[in-house]
Structure formats: C-alpha cells, structure tokens
C-alpha atoms as a PDB file:
ATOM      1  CA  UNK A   1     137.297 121.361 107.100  1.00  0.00           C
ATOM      2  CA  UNK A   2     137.085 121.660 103.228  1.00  0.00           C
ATOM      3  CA  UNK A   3     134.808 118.554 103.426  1.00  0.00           C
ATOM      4  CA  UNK A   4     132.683 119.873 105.772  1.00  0.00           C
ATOM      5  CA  UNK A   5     131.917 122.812 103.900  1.00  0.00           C
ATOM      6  CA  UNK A   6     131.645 121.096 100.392  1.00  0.00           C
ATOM      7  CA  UNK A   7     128.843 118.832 102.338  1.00  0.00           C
ATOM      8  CA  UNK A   8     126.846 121.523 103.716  1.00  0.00           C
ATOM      9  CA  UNK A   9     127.002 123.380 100.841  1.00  0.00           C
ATOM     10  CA  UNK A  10     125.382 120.730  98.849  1.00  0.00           C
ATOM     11  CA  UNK A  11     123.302 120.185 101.450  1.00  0.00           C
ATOM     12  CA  UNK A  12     122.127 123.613 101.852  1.00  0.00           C
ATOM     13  CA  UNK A  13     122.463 123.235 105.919  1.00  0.00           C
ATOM     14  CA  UNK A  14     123.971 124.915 108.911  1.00  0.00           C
ATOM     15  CA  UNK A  15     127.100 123.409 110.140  1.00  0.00           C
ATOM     16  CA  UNK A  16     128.555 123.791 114.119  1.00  0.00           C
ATOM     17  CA  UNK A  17     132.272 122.688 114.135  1.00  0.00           C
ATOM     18  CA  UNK A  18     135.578 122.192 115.834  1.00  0.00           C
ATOM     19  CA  UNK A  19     139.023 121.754 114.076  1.00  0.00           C
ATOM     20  CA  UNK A  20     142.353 121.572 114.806  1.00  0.00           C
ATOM     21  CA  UNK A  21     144.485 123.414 113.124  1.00  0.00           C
ATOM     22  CA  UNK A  22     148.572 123.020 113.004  1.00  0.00           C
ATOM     23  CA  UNK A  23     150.019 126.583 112.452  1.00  0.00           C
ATOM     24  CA  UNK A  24     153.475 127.091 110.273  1.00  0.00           C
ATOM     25  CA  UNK A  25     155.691 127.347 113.296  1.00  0.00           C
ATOM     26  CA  UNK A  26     154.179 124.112 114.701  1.00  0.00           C
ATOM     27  CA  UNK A  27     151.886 125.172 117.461  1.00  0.00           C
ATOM     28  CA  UNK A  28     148.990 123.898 117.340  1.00  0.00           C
ATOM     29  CA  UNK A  29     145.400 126.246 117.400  1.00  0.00           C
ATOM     30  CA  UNK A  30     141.774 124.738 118.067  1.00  0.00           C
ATOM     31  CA  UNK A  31     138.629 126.815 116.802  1.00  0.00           C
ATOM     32  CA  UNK A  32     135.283 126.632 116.211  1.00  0.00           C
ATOM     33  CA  UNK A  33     133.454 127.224 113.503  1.00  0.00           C
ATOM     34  CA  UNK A  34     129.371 128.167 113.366  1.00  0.00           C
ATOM     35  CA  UNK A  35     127.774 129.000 110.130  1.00  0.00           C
ATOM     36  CA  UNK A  36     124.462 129.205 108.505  1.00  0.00           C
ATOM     37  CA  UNK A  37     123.295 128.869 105.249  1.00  0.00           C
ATOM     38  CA  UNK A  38     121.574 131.598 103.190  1.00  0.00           C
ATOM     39  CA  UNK A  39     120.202 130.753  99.877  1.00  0.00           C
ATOM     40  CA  UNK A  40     118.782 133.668  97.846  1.00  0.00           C
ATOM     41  CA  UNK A  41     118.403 131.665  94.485  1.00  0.00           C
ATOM     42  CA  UNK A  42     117.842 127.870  93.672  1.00  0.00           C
ATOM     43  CA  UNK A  43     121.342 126.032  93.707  1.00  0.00           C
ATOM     44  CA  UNK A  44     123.297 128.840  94.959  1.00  0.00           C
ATOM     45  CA  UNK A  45     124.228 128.680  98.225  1.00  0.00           C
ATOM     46  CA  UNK A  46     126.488 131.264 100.731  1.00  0.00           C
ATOM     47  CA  UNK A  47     127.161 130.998 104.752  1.00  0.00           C
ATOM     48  CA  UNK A  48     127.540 133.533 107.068  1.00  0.00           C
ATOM     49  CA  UNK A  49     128.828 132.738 110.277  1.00  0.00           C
ATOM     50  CA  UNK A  50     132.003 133.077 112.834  1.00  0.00           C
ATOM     51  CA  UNK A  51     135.300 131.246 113.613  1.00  0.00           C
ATOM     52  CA  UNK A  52     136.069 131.269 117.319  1.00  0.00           C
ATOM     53  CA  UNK A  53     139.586 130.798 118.943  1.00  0.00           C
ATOM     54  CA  UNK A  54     139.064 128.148 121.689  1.00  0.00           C
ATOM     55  CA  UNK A  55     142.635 127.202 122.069  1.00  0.00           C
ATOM     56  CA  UNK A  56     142.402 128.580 125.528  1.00  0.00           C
ATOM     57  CA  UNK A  57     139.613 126.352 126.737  1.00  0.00           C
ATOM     58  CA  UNK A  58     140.788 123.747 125.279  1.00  0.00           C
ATOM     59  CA  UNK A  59     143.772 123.565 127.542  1.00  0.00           C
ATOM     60  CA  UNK A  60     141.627 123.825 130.279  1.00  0.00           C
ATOM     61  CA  UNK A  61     139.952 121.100 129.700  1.00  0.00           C
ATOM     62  CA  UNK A  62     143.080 118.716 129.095  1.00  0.00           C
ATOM     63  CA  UNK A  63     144.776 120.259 132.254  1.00  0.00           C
ATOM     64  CA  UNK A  64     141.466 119.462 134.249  1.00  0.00           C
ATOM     65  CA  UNK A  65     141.741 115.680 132.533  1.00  0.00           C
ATOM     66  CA  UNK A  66     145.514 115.346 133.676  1.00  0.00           C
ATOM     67  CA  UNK A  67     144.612 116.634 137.258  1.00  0.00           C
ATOM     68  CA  UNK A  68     141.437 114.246 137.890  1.00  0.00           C
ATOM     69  CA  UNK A  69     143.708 110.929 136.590  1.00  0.00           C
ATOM     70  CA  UNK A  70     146.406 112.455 138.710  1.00  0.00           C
ATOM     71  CA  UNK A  71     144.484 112.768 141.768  1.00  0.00           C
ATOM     72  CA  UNK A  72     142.281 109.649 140.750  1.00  0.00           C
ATOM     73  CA  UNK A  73     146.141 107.912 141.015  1.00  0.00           C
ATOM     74  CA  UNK A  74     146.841 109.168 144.259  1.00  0.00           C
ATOM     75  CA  UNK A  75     143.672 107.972 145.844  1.00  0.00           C
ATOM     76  CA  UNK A  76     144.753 104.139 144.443  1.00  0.00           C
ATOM     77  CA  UNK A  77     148.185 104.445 145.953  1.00  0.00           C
ATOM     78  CA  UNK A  78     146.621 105.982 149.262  1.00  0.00           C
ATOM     79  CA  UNK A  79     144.088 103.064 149.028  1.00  0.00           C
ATOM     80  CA  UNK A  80     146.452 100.739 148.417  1.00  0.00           C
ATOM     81  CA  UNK A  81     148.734 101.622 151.349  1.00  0.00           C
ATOM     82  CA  UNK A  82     146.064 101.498 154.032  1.00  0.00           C
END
C-alpha cells in the first residue's frame, strides 16, 4: 500500500485500489481504497479520497467460487455415473 501511494504521489495521479489487510488478532480485512490527487503548488502533492470495507463482498464472492466448483463436481460425478 505504502508503494502505491509513494508512486502516485510522484506521479501526481489518481489511484483505485484493493488490499488485504491482516488485523492484530489475525482476521483478515479486505478494503478498497479510491483517491485523487490535488495539487495546489508545483511538486506538492495531497489526495483526497475514501477507504471502503469490502470484507463482506469479498466472501461472497469466494463462497459463490466454492459453490460453482462444487456443483461443477457434482455434474462430473452425475455424468460420470450415467
């Protein structure tokens, strides 16, 4: 994340982002991060933007993932035993 910022700030661009992030008591959080670049003097660059919890979606989309290979798994073995 620190490298992403350090780039756009030399680059003077906006930046879109996801990380995730490991929490102290070891769960695990996933946000993302929009920000744009405001420069009011040359060299001398600030962002304003918004960090979004997407944890929830996130799981979502894995439990959606684990549900089409599971049901992609039963149509094999169905297949098979035909």
């Amino acid at each position: 994340m620190k490298q992403t910022i350090e780039r756009a700030s030399q680059d003077g661009k906006d930046f879109e982002h996801e990380y995730r992030l490991l929490m102290q008591d070891g769960s695990v959080k996933h946000v993302h991060v929009v920000a744009h670049a405001l420069s009011d003097e040359p060299g001398r660059v600030e962002f304003v933007g918004a960090v979004m919890d997407i944890t929830g979606r996130k799981r979502g989309e894995e439990a959606l993932r684990q549900a089409q290979a599971d049901l992609a798994h039963v149509n094999r073995v169905t297949t098979m035993g035909s």
